[in-house]
PDB file of N, CA and C in Angstrom:
ATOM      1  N   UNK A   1      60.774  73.971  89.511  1.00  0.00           N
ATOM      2  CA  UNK A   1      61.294  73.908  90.855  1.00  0.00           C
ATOM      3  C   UNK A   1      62.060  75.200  91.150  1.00  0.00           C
ATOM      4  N   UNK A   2      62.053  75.834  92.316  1.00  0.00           N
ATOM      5  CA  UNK A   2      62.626  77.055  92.436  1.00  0.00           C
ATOM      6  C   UNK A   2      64.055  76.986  93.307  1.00  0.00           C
ATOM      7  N   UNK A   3      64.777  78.085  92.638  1.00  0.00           N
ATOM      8  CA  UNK A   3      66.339  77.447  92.872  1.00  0.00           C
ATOM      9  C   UNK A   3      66.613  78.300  93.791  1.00  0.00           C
ATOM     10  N   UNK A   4      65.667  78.849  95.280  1.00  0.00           N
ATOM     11  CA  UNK A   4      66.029  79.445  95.959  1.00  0.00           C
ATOM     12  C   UNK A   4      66.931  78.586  96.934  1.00  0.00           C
ATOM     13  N   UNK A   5      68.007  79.436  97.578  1.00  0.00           N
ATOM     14  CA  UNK A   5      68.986  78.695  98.491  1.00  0.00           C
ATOM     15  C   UNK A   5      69.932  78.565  97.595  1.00  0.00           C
ATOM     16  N   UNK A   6      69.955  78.339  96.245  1.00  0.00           N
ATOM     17  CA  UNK A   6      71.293  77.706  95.380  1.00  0.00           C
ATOM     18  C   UNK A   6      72.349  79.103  94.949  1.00  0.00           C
ATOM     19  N   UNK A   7      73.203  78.993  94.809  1.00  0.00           N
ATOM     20  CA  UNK A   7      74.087  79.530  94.128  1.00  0.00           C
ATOM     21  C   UNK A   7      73.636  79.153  92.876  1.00  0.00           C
ATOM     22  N   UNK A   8      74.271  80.663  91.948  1.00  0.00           N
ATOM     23  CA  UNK A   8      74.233  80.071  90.714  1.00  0.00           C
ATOM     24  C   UNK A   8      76.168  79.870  90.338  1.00  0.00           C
ATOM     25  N   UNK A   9      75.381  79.653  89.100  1.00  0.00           N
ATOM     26  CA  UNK A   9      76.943  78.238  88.412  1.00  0.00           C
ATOM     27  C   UNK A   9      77.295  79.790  87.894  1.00  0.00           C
ATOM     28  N   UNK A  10      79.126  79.801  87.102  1.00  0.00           N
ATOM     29  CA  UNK A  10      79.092  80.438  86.337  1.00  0.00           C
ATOM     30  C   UNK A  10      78.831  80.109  85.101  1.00  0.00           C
ATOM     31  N   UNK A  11      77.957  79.319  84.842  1.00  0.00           N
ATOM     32  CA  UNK A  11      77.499  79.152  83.769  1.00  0.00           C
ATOM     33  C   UNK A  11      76.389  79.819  83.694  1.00  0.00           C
ATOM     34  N   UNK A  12      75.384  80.040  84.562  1.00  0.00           N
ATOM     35  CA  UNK A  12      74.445  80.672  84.601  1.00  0.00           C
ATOM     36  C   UNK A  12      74.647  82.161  84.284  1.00  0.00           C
ATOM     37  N   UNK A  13      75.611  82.664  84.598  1.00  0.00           N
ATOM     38  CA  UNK A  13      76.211  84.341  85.080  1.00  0.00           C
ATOM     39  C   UNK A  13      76.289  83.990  83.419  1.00  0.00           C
ATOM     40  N   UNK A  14      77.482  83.050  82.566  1.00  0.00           N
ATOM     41  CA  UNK A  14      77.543  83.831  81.320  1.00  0.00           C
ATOM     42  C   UNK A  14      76.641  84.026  80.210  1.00  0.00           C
ATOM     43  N   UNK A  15      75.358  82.961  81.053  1.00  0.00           N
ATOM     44  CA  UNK A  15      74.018  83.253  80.000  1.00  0.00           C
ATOM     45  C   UNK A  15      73.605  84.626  80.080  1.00  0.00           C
ATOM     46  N   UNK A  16      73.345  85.025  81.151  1.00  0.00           N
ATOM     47  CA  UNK A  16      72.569  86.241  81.455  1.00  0.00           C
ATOM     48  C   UNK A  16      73.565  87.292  81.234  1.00  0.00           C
ATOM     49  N   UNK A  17      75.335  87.091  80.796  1.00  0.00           N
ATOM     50  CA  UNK A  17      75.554  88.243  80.277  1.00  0.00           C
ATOM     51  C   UNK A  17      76.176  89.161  81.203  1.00  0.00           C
ATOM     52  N   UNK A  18      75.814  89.006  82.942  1.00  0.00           N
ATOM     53  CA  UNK A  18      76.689  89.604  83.400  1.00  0.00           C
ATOM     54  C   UNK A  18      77.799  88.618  84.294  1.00  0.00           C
ATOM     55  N   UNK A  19      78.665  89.262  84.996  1.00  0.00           N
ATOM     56  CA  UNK A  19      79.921  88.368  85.008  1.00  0.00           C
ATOM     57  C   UNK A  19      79.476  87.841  86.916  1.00  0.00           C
ATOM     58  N   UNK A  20      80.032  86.798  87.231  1.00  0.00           N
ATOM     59  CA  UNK A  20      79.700  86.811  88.999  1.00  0.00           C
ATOM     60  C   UNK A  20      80.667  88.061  89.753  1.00  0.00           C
ATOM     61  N   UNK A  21      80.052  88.134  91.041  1.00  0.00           N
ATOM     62  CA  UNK A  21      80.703  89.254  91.775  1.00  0.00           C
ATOM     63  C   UNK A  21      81.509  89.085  91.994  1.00  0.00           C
ATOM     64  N   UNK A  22      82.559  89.820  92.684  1.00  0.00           N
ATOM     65  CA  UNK A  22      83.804  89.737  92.944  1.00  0.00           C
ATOM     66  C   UNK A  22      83.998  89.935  94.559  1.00  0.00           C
ATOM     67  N   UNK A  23      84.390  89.322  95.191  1.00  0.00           N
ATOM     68  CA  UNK A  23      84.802  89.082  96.803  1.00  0.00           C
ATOM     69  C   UNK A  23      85.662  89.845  96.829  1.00  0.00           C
ATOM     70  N   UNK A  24      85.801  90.520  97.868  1.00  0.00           N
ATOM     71  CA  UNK A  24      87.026  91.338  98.098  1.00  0.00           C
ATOM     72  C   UNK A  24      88.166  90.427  99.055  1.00  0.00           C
ATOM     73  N   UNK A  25      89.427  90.852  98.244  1.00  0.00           N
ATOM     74  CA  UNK A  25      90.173  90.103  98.759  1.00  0.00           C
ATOM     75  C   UNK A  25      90.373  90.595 100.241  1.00  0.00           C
ATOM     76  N   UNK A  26      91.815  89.794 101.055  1.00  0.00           N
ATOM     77  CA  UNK A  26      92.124  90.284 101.740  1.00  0.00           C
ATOM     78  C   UNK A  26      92.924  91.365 102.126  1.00  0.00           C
ATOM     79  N   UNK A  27      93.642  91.408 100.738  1.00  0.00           N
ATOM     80  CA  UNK A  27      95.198  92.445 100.502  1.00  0.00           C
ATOM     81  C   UNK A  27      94.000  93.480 100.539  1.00  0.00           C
ATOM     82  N   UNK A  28      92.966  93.852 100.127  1.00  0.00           N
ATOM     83  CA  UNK A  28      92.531  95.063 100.375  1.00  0.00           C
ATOM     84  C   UNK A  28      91.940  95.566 101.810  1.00  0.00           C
ATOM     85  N   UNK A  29      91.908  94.866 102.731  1.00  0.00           N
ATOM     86  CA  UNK A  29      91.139  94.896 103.806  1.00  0.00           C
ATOM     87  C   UNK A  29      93.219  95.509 104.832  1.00  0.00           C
ATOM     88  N   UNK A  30      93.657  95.096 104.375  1.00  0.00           N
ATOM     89  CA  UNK A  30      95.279  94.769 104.702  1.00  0.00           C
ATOM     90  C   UNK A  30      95.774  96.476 104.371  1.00  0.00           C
ATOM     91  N   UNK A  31      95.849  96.962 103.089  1.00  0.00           N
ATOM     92  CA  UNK A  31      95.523  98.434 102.431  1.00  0.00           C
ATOM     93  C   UNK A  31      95.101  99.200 103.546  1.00  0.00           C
ATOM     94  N   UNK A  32      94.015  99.190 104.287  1.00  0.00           N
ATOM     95  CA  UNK A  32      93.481 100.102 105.227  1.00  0.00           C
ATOM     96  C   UNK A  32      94.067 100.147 105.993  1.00  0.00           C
ATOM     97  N   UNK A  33      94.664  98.835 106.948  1.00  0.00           N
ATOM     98  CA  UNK A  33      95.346  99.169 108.349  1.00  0.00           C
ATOM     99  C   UNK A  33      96.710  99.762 108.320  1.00  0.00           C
ATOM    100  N   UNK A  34      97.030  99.600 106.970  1.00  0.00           N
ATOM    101  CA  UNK A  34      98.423 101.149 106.702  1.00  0.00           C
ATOM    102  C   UNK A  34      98.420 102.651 106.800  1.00  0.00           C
ATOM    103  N   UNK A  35      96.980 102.722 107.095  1.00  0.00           N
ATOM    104  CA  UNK A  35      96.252 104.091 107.144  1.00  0.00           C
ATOM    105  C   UNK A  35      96.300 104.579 108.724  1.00  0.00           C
ATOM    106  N   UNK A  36      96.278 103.018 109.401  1.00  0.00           N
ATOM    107  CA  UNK A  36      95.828 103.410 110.674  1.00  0.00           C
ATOM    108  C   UNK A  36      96.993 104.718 111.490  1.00  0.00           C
ATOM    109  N   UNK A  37      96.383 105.203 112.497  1.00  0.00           N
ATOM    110  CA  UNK A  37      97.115 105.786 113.299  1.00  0.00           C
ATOM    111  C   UNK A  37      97.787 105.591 114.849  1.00  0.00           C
ATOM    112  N   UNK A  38      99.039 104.779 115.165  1.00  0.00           N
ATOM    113  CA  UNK A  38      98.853 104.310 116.156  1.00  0.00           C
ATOM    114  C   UNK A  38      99.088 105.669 117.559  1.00  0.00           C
ATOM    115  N   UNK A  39      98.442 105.890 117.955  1.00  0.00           N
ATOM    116  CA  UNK A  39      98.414 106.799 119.420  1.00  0.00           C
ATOM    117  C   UNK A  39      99.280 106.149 120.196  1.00  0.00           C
ATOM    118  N   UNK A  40      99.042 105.074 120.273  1.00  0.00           N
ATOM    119  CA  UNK A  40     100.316 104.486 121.466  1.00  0.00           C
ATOM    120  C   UNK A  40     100.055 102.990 121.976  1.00  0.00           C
ATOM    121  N   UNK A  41     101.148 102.770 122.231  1.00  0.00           N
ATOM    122  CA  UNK A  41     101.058 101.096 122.487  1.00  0.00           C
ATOM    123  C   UNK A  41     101.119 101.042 123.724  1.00  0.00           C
ATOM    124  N   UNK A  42     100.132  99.880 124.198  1.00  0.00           N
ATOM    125  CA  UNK A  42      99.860 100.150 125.717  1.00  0.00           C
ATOM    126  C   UNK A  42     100.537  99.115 126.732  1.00  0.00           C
ATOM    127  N   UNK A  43     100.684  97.870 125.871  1.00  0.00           N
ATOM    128  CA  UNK A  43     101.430  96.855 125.909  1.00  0.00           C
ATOM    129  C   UNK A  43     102.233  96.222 124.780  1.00  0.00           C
ATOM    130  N   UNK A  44     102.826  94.955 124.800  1.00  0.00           N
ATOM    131  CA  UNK A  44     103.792  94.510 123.758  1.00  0.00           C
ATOM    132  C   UNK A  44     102.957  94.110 122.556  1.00  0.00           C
ATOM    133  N   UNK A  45     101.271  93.625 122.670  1.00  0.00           N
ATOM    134  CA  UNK A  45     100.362  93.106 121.853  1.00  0.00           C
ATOM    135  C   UNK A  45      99.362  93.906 121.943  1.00  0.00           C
ATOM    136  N   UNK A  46      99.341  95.516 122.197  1.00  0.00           N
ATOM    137  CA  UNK A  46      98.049  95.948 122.785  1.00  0.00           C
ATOM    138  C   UNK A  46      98.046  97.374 122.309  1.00  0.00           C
ATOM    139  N   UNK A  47      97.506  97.813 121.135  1.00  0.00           N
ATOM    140  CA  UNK A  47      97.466  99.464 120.536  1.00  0.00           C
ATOM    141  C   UNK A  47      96.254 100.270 120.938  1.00  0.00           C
ATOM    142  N   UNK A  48      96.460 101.185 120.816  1.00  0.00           N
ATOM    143  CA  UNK A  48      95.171 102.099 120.530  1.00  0.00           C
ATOM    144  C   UNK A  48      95.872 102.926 118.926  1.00  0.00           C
ATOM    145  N   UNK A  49      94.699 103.159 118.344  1.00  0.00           N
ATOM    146  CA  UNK A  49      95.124 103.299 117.567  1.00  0.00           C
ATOM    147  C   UNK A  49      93.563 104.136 117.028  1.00  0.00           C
ATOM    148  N   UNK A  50      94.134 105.187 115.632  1.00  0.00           N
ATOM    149  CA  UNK A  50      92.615 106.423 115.356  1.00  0.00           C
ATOM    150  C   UNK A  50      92.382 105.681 113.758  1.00  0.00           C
ATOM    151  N   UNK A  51      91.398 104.747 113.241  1.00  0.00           N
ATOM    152  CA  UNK A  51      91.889 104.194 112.072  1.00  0.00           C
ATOM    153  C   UNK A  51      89.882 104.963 111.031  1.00  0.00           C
ATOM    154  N   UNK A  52      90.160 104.948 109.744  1.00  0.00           N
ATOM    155  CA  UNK A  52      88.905 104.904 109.464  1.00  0.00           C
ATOM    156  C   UNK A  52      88.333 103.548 108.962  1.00  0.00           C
ATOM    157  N   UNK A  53      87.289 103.266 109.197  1.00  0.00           N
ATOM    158  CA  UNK A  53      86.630 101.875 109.002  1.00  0.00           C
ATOM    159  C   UNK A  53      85.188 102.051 108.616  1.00  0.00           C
ATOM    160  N   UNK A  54      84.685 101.539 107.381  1.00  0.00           N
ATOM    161  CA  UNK A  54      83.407 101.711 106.800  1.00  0.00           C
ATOM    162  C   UNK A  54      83.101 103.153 106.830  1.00  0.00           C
ATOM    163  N   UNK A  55      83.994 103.851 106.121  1.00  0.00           N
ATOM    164  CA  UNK A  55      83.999 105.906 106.170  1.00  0.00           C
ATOM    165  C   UNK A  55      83.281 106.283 107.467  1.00  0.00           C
ATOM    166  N   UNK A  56      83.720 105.773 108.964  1.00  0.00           N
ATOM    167  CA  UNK A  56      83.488 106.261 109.796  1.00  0.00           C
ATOM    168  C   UNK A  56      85.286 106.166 110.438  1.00  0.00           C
ATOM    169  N   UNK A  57      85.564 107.827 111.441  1.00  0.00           N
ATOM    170  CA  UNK A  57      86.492 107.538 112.279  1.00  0.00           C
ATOM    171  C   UNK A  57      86.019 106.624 113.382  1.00  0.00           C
ATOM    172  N   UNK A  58      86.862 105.518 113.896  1.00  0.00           N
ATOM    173  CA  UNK A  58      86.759 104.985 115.133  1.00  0.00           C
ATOM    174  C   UNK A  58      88.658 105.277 116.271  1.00  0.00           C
ATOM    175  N   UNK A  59      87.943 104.988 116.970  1.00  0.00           N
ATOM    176  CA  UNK A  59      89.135 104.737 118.353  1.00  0.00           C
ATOM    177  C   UNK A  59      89.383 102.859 118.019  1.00  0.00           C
ATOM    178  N   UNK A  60      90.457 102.301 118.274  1.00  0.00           N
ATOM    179  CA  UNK A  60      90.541 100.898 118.478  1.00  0.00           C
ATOM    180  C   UNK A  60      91.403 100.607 118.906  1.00  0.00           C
ATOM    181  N   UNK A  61      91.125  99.688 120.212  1.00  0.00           N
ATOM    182  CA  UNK A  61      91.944  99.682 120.847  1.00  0.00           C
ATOM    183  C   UNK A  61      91.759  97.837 120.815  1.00  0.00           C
ATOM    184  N   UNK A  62      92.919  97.034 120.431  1.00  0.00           N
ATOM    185  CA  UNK A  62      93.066  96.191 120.198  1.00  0.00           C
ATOM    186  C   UNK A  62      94.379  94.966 120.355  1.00  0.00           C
ATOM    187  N   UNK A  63      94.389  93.495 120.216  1.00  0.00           N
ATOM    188  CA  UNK A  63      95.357  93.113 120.236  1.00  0.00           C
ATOM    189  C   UNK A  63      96.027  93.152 119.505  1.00  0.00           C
ATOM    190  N   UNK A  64      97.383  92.753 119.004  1.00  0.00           N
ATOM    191  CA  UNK A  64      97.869  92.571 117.804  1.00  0.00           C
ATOM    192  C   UNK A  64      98.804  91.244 118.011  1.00  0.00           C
ATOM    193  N   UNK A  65      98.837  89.995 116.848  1.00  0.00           N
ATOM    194  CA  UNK A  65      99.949  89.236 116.982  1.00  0.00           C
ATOM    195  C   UNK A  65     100.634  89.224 115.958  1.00  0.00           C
ATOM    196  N   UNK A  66     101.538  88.522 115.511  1.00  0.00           N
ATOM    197  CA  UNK A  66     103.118  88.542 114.479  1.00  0.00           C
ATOM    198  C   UNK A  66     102.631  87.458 113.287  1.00  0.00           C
ATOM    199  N   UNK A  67     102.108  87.458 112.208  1.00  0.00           N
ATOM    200  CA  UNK A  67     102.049  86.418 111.474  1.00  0.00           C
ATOM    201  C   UNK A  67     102.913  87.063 110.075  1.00  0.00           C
ATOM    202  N   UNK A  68     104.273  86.370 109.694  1.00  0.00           N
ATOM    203  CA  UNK A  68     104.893  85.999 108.511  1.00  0.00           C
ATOM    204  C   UNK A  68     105.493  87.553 108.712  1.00  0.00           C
ATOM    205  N   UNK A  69     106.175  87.699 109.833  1.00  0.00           N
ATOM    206  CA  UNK A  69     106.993  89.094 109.989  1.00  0.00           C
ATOM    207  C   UNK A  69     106.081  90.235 110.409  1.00  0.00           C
ATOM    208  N   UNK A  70     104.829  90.534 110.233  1.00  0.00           N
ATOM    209  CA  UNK A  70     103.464  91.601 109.981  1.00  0.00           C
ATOM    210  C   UNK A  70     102.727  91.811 111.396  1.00  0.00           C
ATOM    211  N   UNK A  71     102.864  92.903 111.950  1.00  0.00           N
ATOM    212  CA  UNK A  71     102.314  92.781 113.139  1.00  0.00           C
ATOM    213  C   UNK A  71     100.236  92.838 112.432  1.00  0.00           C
ATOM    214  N   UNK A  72      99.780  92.088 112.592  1.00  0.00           N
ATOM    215  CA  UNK A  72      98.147  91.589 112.270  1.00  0.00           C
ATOM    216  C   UNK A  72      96.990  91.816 113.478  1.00  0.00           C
ATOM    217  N   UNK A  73      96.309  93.113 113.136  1.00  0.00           N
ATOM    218  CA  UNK A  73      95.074  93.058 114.197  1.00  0.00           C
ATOM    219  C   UNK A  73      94.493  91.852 114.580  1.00  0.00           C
ATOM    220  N   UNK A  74      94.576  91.420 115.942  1.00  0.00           N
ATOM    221  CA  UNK A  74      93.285  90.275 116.696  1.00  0.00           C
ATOM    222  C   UNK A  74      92.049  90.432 116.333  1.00  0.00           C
ATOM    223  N   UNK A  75      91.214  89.234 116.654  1.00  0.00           N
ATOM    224  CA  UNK A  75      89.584  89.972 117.421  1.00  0.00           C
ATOM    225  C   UNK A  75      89.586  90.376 117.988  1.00  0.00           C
ATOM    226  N   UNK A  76      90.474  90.276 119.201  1.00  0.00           N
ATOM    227  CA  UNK A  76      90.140  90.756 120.313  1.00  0.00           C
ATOM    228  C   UNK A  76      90.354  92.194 120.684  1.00  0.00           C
ATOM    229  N   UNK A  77      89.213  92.862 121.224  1.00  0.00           N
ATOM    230  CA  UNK A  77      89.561  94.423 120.840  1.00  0.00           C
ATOM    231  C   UNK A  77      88.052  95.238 120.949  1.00  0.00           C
ATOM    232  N   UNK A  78      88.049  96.127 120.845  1.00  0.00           N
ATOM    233  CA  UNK A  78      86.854  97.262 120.539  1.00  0.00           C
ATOM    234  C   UNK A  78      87.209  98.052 119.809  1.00  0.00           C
ATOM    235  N   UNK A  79      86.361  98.798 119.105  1.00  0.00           N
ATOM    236  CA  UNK A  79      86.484 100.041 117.813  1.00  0.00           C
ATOM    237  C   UNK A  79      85.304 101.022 118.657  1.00  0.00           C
ATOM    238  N   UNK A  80      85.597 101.963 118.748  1.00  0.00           N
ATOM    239  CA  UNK A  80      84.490 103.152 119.774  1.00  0.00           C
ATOM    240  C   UNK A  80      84.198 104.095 118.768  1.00  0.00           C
ATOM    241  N   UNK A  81      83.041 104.660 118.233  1.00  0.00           N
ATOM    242  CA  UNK A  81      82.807 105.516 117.133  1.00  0.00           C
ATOM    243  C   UNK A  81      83.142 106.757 118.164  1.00  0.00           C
ATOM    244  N   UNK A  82      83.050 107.485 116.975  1.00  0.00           N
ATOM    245  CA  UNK A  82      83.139 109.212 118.022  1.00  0.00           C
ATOM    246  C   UNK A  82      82.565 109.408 118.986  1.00  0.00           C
ATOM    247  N   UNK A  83      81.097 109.250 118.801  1.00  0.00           N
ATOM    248  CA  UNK A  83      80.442 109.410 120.190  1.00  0.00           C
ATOM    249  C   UNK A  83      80.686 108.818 121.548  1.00  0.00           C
ATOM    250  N   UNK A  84      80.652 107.526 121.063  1.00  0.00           N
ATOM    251  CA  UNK A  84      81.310 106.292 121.928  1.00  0.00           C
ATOM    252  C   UNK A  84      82.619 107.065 123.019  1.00  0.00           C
ATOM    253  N   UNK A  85      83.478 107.229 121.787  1.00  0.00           N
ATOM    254  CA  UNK A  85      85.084 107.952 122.485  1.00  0.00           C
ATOM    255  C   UNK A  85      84.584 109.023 123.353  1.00  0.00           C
ATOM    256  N   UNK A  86      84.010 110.203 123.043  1.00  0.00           N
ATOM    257  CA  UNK A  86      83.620 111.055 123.517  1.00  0.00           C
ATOM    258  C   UNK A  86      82.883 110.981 125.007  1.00  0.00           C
ATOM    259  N   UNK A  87      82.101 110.349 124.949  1.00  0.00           N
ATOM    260  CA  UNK A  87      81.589 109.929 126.673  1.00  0.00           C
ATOM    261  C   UNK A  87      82.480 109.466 127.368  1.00  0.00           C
ATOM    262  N   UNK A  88      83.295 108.341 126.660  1.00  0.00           N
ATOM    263  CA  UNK A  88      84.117 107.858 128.001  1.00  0.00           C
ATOM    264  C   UNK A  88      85.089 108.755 127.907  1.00  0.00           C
ATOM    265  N   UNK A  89      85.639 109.490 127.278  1.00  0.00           N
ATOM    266  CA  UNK A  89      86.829 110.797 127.194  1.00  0.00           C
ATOM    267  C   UNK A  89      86.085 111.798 128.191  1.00  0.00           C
ATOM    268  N   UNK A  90      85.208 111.816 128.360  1.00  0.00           N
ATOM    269  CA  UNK A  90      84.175 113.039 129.648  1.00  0.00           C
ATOM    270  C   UNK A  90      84.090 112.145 130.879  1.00  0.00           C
ATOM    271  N   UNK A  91      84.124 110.833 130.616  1.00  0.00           N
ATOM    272  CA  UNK A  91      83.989 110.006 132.263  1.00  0.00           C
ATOM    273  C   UNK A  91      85.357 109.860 132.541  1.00  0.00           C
ATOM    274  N   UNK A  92      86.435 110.008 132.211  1.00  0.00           N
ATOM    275  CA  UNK A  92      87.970 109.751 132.455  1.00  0.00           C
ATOM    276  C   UNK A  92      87.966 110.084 133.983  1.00  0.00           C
ATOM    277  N   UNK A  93      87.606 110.861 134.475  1.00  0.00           N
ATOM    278  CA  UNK A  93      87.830 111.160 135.703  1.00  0.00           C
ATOM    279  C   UNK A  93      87.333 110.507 136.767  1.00  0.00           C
ATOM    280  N   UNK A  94      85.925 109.856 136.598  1.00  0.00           N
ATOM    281  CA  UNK A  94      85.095 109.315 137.528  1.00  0.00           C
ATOM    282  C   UNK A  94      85.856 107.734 137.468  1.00  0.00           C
ATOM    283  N   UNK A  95      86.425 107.500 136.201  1.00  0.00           N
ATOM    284  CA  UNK A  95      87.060 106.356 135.967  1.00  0.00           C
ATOM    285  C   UNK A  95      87.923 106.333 136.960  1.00  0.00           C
ATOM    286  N   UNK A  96      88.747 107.140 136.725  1.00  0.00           N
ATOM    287  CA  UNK A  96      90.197 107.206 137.527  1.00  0.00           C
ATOM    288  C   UNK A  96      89.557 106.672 139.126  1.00  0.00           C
ATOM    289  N   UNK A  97      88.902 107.870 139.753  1.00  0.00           N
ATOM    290  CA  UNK A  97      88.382 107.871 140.897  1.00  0.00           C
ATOM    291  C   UNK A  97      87.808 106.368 140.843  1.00  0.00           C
ATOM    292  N   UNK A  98      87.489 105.515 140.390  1.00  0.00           N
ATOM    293  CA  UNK A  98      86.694 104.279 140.368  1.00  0.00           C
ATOM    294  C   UNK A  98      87.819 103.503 140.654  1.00  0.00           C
ATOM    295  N   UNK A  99      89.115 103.571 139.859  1.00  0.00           N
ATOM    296  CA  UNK A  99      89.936 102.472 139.947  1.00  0.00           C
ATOM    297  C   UNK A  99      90.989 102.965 141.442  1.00  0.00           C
ATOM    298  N   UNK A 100      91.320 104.468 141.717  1.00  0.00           N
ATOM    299  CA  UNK A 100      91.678 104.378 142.943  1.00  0.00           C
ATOM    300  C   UNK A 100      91.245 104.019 144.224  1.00  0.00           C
ATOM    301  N   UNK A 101      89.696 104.341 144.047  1.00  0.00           N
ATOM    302  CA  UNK A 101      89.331 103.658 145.271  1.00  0.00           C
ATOM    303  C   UNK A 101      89.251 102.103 145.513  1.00  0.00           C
ATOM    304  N   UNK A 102      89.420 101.555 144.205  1.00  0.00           N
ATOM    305  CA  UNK A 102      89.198 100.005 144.216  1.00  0.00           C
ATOM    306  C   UNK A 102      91.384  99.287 144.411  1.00  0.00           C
ATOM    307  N   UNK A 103      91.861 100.174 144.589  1.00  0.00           N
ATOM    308  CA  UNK A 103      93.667  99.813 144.511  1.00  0.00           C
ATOM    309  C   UNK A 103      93.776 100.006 146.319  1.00  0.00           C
TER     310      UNK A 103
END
């Protein structure tokens, strides 16, 4: 019978000799956002910030809430790769003009 779909046991891992993988915790995911750079806070829950993520620079501009003293990135948010940043950093102006005529 084929044991596709199953996990294996670690019993299986110590037959074959090598050990099961290792999950990355969270304290390491936690490690990175000490790296980040905050540019500026836009509101009381609301950064932009220059961070690296998967060895790419991004822009992120995101929520943040308070858990156990720690200000903690939301979902809620976007990460803009360079290119990304770069276009809308060249449309800034048409932006502007977009939101004055709409005030």
């Amino acid at each position: 019978m084929s044991r596709r779909g199953k996990r294996k046991d670690d019993e299986d891992y110590a037959s074959e000799g090598d050990a099961p993988p290792k999950k990355a915790s969270k304290n390491d995911s936690a490690d990175e956002s000490d790296e980040d750079i905050v540019v500026c806070e836009i509101s009381k829950n609301r950064r932009v910030s220059v961070r690296n993520w998967q060895g790419k620079v991004v822009v992120d501009i995101r929520e943040f809430y308070v858990k156990d003293g720690k200000q903690m990135p939301g979902r809620k948010g976007i990460s803009l790769t360079m290119d990304q940043w770069n276009v809308l950093r060249d449309h800034v102006n048409e932006i502007d003009e977009a939101v004055a005529s709409n005030n």
